[in-house]
PDB file of N, CA and C in Angstrom:
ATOM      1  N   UNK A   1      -4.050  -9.471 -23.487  1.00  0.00           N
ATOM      2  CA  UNK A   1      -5.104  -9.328 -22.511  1.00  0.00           C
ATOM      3  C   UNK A   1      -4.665  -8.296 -21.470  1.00  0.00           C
ATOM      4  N   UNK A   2      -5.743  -7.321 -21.091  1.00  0.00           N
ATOM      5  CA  UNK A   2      -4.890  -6.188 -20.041  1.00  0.00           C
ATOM      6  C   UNK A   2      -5.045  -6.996 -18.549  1.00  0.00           C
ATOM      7  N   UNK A   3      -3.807  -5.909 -17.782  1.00  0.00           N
ATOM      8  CA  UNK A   3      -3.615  -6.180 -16.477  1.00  0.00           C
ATOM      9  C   UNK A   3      -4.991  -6.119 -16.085  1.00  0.00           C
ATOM     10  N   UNK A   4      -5.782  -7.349 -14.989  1.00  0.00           N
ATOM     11  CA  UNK A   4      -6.433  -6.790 -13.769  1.00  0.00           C
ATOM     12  C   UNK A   4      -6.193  -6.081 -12.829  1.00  0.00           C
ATOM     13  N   UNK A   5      -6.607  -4.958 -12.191  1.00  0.00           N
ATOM     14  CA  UNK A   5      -6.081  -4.213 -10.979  1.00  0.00           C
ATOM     15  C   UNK A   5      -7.130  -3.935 -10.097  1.00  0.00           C
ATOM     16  N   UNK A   6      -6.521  -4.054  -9.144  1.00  0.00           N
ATOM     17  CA  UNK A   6      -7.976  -2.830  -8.132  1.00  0.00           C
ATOM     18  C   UNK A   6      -7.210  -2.036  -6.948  1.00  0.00           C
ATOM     19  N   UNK A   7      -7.141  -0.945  -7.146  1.00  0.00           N
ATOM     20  CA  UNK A   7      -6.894   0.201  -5.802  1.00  0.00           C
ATOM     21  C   UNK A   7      -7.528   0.081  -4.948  1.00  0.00           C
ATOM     22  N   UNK A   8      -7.350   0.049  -3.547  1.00  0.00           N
ATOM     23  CA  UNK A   8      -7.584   0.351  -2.473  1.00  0.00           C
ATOM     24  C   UNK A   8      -8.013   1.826  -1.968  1.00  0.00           C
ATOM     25  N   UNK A   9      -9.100   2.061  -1.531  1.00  0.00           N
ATOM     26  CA  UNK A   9      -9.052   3.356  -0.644  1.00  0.00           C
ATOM     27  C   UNK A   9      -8.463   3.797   0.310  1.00  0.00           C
ATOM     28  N   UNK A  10      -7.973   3.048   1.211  1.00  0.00           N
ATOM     29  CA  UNK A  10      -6.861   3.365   2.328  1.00  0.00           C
ATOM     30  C   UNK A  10      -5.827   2.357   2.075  1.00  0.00           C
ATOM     31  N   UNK A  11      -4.574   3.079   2.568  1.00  0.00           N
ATOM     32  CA  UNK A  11      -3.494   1.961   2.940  1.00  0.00           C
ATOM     33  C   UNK A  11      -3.756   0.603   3.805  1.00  0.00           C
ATOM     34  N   UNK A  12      -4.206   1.702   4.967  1.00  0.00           N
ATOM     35  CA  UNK A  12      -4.510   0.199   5.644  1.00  0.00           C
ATOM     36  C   UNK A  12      -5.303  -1.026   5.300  1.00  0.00           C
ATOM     37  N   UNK A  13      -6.671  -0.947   4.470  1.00  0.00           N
ATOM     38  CA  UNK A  13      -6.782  -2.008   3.832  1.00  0.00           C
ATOM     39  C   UNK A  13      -5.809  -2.712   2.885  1.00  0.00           C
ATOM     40  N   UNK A  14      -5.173  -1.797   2.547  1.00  0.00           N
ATOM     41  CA  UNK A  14      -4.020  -2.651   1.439  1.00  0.00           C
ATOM     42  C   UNK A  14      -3.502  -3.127   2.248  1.00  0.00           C
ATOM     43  N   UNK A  15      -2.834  -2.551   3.829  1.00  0.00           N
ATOM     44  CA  UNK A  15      -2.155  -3.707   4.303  1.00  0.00           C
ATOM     45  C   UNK A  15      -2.549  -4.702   4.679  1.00  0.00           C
ATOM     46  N   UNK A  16      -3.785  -4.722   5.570  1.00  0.00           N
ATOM     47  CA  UNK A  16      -4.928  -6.194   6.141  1.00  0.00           C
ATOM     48  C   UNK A  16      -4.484  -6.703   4.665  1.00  0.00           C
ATOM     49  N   UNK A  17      -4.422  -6.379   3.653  1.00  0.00           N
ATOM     50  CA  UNK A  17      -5.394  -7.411   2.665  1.00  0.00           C
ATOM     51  C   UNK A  17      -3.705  -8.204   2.499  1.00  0.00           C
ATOM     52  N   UNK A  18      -2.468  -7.568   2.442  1.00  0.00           N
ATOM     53  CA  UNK A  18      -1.172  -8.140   1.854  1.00  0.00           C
ATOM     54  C   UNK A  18      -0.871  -8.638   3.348  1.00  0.00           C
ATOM     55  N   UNK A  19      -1.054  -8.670   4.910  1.00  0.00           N
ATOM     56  CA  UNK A  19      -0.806  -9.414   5.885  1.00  0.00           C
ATOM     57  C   UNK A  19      -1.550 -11.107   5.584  1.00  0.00           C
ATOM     58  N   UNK A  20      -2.640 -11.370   5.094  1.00  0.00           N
ATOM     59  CA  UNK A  20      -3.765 -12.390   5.127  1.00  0.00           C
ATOM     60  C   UNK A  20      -3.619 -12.696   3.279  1.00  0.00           C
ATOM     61  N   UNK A  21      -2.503 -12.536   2.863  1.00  0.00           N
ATOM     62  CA  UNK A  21      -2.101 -12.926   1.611  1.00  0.00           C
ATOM     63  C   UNK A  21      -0.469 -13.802   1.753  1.00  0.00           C
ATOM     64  N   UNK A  22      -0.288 -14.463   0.311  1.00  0.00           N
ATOM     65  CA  UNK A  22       0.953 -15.083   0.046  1.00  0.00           C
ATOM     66  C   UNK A  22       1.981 -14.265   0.025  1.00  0.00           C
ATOM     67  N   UNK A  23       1.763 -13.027  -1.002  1.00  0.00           N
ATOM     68  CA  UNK A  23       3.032 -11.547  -1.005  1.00  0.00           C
ATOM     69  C   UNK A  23       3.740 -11.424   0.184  1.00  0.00           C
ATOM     70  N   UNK A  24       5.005 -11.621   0.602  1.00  0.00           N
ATOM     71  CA  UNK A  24       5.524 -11.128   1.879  1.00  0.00           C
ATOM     72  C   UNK A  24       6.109 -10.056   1.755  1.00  0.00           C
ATOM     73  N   UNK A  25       5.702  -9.066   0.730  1.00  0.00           N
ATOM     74  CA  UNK A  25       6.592  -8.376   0.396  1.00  0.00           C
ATOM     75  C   UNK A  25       5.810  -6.854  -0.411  1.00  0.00           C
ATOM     76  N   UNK A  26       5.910  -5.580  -0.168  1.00  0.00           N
ATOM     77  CA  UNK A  26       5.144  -4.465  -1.463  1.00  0.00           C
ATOM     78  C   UNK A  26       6.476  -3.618  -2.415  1.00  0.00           C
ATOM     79  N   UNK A  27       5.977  -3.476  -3.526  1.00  0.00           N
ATOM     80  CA  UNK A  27       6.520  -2.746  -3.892  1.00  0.00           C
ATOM     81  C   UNK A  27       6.175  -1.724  -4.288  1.00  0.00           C
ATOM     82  N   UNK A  28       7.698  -0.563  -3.998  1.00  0.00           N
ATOM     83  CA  UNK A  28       7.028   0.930  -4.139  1.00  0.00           C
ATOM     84  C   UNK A  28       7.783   1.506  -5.914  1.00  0.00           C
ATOM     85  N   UNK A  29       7.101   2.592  -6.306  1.00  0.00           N
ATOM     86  CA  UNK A  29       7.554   3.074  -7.044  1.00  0.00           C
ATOM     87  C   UNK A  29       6.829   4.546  -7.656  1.00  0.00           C
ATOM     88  N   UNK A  30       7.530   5.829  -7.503  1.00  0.00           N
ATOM     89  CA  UNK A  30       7.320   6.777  -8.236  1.00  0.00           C
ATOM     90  C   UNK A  30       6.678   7.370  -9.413  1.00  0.00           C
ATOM     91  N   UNK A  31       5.566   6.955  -9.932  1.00  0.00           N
ATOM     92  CA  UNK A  31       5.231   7.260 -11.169  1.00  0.00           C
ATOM     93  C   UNK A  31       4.355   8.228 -11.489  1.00  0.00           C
ATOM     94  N   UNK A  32       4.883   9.201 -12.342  1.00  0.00           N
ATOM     95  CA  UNK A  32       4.471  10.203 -12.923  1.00  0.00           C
ATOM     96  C   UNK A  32       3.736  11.122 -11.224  1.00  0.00           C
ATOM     97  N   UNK A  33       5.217  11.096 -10.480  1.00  0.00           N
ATOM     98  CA  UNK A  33       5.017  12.100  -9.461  1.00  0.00           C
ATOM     99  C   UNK A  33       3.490  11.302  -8.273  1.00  0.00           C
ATOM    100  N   UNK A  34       3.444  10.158  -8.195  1.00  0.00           N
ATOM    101  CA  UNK A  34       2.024   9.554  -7.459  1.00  0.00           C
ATOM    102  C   UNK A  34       3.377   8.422  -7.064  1.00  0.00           C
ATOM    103  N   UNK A  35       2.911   8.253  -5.454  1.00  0.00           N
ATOM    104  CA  UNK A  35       3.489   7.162  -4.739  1.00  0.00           C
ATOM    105  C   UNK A  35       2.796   5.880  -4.250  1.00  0.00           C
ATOM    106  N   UNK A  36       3.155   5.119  -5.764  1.00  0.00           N
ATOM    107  CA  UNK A  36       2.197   3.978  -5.690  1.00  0.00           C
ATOM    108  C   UNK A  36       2.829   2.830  -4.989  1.00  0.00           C
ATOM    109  N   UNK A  37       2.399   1.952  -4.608  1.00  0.00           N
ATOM    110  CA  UNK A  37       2.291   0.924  -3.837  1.00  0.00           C
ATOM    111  C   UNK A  37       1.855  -0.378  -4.487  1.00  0.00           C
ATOM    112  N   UNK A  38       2.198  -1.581  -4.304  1.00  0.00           N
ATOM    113  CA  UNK A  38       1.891  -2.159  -5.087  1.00  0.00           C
ATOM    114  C   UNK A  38       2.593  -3.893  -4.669  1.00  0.00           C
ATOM    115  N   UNK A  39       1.744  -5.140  -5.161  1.00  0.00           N
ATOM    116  CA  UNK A  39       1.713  -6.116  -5.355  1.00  0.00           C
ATOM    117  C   UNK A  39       0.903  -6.876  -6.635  1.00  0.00           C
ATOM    118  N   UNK A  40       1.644  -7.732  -6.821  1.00  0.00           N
ATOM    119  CA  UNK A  40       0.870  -8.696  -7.973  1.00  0.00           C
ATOM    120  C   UNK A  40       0.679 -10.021  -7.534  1.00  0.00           C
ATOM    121  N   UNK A  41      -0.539 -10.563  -8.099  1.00  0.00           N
ATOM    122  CA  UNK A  41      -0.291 -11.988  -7.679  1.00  0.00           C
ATOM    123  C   UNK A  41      -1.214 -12.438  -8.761  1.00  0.00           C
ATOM    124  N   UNK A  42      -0.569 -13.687  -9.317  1.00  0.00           N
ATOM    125  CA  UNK A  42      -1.867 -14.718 -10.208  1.00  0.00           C
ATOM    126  C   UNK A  42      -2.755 -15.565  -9.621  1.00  0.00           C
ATOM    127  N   UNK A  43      -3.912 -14.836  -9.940  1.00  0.00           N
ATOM    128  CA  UNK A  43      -5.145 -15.614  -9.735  1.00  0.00           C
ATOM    129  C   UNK A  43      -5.795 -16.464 -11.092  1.00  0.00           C
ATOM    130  N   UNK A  44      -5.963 -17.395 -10.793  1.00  0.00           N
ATOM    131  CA  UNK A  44      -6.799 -18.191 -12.182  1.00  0.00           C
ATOM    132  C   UNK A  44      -5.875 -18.127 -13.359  1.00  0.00           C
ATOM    133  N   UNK A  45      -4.451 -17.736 -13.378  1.00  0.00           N
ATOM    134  CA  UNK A  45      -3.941 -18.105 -14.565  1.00  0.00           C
ATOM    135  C   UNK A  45      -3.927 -16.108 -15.107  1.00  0.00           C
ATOM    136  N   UNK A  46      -4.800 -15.348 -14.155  1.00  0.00           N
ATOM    137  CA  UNK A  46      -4.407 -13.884 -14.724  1.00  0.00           C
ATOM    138  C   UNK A  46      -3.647 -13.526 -14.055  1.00  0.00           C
ATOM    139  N   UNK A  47      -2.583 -12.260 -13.936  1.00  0.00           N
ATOM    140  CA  UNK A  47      -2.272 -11.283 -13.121  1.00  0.00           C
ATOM    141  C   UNK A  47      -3.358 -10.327 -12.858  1.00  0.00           C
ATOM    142  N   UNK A  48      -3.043 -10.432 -11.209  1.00  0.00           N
ATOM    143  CA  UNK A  48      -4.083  -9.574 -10.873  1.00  0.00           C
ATOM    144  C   UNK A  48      -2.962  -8.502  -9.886  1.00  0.00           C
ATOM    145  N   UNK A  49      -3.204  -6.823  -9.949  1.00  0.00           N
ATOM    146  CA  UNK A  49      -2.192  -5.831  -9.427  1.00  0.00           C
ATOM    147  C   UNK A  49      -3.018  -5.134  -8.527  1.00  0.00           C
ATOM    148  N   UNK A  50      -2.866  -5.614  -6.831  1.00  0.00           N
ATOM    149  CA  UNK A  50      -3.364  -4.598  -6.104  1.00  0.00           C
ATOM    150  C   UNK A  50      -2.369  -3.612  -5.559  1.00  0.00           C
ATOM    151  N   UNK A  51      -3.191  -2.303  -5.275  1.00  0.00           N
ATOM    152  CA  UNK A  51      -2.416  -0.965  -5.005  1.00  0.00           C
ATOM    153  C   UNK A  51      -3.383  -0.408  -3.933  1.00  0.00           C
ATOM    154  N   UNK A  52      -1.996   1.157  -3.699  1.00  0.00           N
ATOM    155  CA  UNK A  52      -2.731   2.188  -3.187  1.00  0.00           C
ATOM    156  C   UNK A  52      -1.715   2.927  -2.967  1.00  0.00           C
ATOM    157  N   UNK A  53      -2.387   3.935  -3.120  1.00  0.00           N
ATOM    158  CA  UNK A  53      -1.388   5.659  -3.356  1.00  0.00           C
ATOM    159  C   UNK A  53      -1.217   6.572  -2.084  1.00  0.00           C
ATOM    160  N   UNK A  54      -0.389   6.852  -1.970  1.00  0.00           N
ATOM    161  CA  UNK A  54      -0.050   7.590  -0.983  1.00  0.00           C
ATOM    162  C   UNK A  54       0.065   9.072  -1.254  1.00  0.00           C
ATOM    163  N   UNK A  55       0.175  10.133  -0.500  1.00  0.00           N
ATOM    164  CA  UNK A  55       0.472  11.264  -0.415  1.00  0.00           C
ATOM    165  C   UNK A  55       2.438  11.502  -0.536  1.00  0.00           C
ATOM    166  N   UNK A  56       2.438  11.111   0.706  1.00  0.00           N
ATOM    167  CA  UNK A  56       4.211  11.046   0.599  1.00  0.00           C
ATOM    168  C   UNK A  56       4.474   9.963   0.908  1.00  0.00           C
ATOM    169  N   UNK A  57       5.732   9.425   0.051  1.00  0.00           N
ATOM    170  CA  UNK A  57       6.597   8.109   0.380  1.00  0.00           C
ATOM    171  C   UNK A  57       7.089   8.108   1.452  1.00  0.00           C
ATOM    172  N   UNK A  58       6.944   6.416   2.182  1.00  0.00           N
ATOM    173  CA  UNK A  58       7.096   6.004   3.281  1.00  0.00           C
ATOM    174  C   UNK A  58       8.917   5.937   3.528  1.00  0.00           C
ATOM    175  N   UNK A  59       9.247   6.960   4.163  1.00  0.00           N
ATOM    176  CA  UNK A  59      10.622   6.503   4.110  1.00  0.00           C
ATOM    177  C   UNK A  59      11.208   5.324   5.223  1.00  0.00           C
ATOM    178  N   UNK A  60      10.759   5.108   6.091  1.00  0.00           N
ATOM    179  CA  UNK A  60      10.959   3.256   6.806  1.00  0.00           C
ATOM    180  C   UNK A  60      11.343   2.834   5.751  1.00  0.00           C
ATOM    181  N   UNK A  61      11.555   1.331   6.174  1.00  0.00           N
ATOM    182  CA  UNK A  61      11.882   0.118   5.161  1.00  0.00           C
ATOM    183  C   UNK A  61      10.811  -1.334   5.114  1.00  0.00           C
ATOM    184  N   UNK A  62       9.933  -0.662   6.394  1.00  0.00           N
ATOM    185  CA  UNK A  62       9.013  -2.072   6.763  1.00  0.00           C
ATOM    186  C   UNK A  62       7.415  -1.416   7.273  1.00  0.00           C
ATOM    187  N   UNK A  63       6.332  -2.017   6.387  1.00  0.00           N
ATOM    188  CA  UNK A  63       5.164  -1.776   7.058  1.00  0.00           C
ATOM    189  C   UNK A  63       4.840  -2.933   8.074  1.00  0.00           C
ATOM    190  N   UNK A  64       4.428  -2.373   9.259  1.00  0.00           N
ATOM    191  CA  UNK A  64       4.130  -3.159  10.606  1.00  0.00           C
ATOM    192  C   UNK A  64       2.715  -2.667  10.380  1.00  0.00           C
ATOM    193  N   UNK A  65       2.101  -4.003  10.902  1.00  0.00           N
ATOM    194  CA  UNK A  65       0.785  -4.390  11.371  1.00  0.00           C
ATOM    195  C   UNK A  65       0.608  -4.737  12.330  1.00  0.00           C
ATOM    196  N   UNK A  66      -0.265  -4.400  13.297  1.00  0.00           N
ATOM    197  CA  UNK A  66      -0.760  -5.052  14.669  1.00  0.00           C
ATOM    198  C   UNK A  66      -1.656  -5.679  14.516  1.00  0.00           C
ATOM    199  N   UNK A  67      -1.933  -7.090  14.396  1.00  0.00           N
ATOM    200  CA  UNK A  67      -3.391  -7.494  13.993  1.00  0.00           C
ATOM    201  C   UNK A  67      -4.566  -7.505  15.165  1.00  0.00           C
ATOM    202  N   UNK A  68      -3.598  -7.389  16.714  1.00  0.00           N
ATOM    203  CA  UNK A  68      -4.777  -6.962  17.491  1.00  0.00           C
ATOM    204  C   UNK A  68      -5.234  -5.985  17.857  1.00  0.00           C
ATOM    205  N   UNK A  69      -4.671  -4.626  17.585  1.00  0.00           N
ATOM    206  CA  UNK A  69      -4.757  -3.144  17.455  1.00  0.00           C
ATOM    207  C   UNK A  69      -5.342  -3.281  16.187  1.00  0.00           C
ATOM    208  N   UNK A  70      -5.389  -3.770  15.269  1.00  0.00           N
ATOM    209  CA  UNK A  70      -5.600  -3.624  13.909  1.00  0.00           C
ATOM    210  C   UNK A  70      -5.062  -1.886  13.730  1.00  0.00           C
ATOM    211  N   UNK A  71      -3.841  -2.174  13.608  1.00  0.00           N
ATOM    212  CA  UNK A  71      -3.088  -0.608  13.989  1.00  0.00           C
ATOM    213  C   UNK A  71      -1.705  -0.667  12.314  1.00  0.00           C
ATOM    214  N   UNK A  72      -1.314   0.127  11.755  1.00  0.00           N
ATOM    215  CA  UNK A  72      -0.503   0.041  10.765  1.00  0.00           C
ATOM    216  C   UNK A  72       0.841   1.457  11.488  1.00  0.00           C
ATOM    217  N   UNK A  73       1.915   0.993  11.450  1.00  0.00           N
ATOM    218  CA  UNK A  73       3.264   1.775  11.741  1.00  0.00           C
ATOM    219  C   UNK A  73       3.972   1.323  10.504  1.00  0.00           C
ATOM    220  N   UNK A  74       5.291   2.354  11.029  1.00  0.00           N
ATOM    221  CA  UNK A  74       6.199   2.153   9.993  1.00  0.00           C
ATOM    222  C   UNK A  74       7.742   1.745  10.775  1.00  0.00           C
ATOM    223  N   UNK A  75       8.674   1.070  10.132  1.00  0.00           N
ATOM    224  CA  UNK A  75       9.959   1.513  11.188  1.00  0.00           C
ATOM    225  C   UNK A  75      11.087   0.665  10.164  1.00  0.00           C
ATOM    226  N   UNK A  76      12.313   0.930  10.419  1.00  0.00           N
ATOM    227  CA  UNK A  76      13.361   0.487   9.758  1.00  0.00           C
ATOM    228  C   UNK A  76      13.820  -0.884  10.341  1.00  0.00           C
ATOM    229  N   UNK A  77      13.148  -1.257  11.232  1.00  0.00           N
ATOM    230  CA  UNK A  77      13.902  -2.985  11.743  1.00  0.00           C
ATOM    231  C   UNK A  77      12.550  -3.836  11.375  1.00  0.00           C
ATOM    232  N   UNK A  78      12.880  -4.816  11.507  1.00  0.00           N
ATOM    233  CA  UNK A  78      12.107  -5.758  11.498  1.00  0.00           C
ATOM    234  C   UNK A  78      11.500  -6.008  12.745  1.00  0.00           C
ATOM    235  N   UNK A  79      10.218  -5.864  12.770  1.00  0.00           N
ATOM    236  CA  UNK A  79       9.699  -6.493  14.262  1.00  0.00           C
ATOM    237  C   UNK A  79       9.247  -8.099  14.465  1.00  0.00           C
ATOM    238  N   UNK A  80       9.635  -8.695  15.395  1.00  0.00           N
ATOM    239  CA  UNK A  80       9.419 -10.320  15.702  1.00  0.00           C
ATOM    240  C   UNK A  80       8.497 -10.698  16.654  1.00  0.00           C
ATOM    241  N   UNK A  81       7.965  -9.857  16.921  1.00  0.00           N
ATOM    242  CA  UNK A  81       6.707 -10.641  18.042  1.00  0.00           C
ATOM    243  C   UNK A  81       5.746 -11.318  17.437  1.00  0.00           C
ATOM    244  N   UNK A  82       5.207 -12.116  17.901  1.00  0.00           N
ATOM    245  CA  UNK A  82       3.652 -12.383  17.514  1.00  0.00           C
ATOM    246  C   UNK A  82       2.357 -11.856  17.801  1.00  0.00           C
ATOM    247  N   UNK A  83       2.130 -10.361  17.910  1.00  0.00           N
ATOM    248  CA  UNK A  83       1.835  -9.895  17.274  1.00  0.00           C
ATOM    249  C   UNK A  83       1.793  -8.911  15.721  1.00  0.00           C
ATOM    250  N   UNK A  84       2.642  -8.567  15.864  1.00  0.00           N
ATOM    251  CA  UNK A  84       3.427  -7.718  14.810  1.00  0.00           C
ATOM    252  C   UNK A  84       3.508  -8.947  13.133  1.00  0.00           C
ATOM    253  N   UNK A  85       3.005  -8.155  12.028  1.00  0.00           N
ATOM    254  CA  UNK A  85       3.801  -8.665  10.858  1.00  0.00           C
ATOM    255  C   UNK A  85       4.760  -7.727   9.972  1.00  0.00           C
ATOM    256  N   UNK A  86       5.565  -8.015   9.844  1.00  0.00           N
ATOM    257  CA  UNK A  86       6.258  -6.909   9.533  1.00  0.00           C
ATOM    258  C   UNK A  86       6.798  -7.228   7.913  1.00  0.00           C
ATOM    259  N   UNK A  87       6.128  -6.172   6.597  1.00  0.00           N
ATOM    260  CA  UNK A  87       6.020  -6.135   5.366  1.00  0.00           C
ATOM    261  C   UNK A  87       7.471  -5.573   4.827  1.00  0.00           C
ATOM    262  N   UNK A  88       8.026  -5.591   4.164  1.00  0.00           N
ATOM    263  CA  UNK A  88       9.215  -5.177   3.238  1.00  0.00           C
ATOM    264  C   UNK A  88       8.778  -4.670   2.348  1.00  0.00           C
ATOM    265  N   UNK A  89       9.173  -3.114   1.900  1.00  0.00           N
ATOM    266  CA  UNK A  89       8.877  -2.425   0.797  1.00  0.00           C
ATOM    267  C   UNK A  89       9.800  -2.268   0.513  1.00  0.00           C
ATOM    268  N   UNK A  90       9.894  -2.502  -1.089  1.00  0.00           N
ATOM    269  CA  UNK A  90      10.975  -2.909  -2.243  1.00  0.00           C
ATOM    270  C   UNK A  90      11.115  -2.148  -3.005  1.00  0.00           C
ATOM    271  N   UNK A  91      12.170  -0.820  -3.451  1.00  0.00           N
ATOM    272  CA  UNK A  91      11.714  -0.111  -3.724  1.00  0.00           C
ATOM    273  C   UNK A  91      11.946   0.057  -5.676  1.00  0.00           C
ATOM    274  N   UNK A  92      11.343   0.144  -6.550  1.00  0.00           N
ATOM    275  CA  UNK A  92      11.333  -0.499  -7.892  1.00  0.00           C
ATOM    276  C   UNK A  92      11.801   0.718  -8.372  1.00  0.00           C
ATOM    277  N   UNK A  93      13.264   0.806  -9.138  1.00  0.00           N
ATOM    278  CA  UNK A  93      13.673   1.644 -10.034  1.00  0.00           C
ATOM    279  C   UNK A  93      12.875   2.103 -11.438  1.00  0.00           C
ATOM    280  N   UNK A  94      12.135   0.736 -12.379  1.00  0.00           N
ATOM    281  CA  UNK A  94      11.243   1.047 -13.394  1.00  0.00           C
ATOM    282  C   UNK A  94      10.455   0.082 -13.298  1.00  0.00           C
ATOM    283  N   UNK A  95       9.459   0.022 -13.935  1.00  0.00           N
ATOM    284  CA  UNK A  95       8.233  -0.959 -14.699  1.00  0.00           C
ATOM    285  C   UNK A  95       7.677  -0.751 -15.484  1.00  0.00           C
ATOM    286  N   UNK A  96       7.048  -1.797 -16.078  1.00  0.00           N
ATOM    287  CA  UNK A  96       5.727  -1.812 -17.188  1.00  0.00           C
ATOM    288  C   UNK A  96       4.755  -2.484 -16.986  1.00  0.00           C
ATOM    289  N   UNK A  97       4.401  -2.125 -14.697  1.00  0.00           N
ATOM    290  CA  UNK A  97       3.465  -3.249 -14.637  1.00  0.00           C
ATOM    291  C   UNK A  97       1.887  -2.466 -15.531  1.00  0.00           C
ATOM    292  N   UNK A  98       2.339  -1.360 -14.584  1.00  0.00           N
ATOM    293  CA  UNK A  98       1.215   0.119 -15.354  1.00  0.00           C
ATOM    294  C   UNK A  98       1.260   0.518 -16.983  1.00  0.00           C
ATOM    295  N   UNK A  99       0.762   0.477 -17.625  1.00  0.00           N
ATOM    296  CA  UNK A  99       0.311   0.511 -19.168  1.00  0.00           C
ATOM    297  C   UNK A  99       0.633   2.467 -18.988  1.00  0.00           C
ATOM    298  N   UNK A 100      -0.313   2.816 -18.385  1.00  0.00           N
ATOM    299  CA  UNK A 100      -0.321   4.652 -17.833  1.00  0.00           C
ATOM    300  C   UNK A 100      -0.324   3.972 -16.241  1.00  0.00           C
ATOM    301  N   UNK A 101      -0.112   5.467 -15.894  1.00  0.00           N
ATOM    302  CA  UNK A 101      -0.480   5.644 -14.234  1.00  0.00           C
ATOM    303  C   UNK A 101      -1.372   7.311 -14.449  1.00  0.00           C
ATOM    304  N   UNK A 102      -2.544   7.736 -13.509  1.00  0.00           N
ATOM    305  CA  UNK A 102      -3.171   6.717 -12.846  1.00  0.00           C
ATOM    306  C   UNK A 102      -4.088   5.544 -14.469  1.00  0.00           C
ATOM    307  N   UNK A 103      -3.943   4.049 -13.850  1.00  0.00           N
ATOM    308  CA  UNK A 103      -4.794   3.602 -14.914  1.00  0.00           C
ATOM    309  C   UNK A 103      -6.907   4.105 -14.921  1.00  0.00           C
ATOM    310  N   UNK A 104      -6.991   3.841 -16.257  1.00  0.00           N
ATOM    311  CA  UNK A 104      -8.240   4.267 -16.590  1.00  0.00           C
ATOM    312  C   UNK A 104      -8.997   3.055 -16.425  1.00  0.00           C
TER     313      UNK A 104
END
């Protein structure tokens, strides 16, 4: 049965959507020269793979969210306030979550 997926048009919805999710975590990875972005999670017993592509890789180590700015940064520490959530991007040497990249 193939992967479910759905891309995002902006990052920042990918991030709202992985702040107000279980994932504490994205992973990045290089493929075929496109800087994809990426989480999985099972829904209903499928894998389901949300994304979104970037121009250039984020070199930080953490996407920050402001959820009352509804504002997206980047930075290498972890931020602890309550406002702030602060995401971990993981960065993936290979996979086979992608069948191709971009998928059809």
């Amino acid at each position: 049965m193939p992967m479910m997926y759905i891309q995002f048009k902006n990052f920042n919805d990918f991030i709202r959507f992985i702040t107000f999710s279980t994932t504490p975590f994205i992973q990045y990875v290089n493929m075929n020269d496109h800087n994809v972005y990426f989480i999985q999670i099972a829904v209903f017993g499928e894998l389901m793979l949300y994304y979104a592509e970037l121009d250039k890789k984020i070199e930080d180590k953490y996407v920050v969210y402001n959820r009352f700015r509804d504002s997206v940064s980047f930075s290498n520490k972890m931020e602890s306030d309550g406002q702030n959530i602060s995401v971990p991007i993981l960065e993936v040497e290979r996979t086979n979550v992608f069948q191709e990249y971009p998928p059809k």
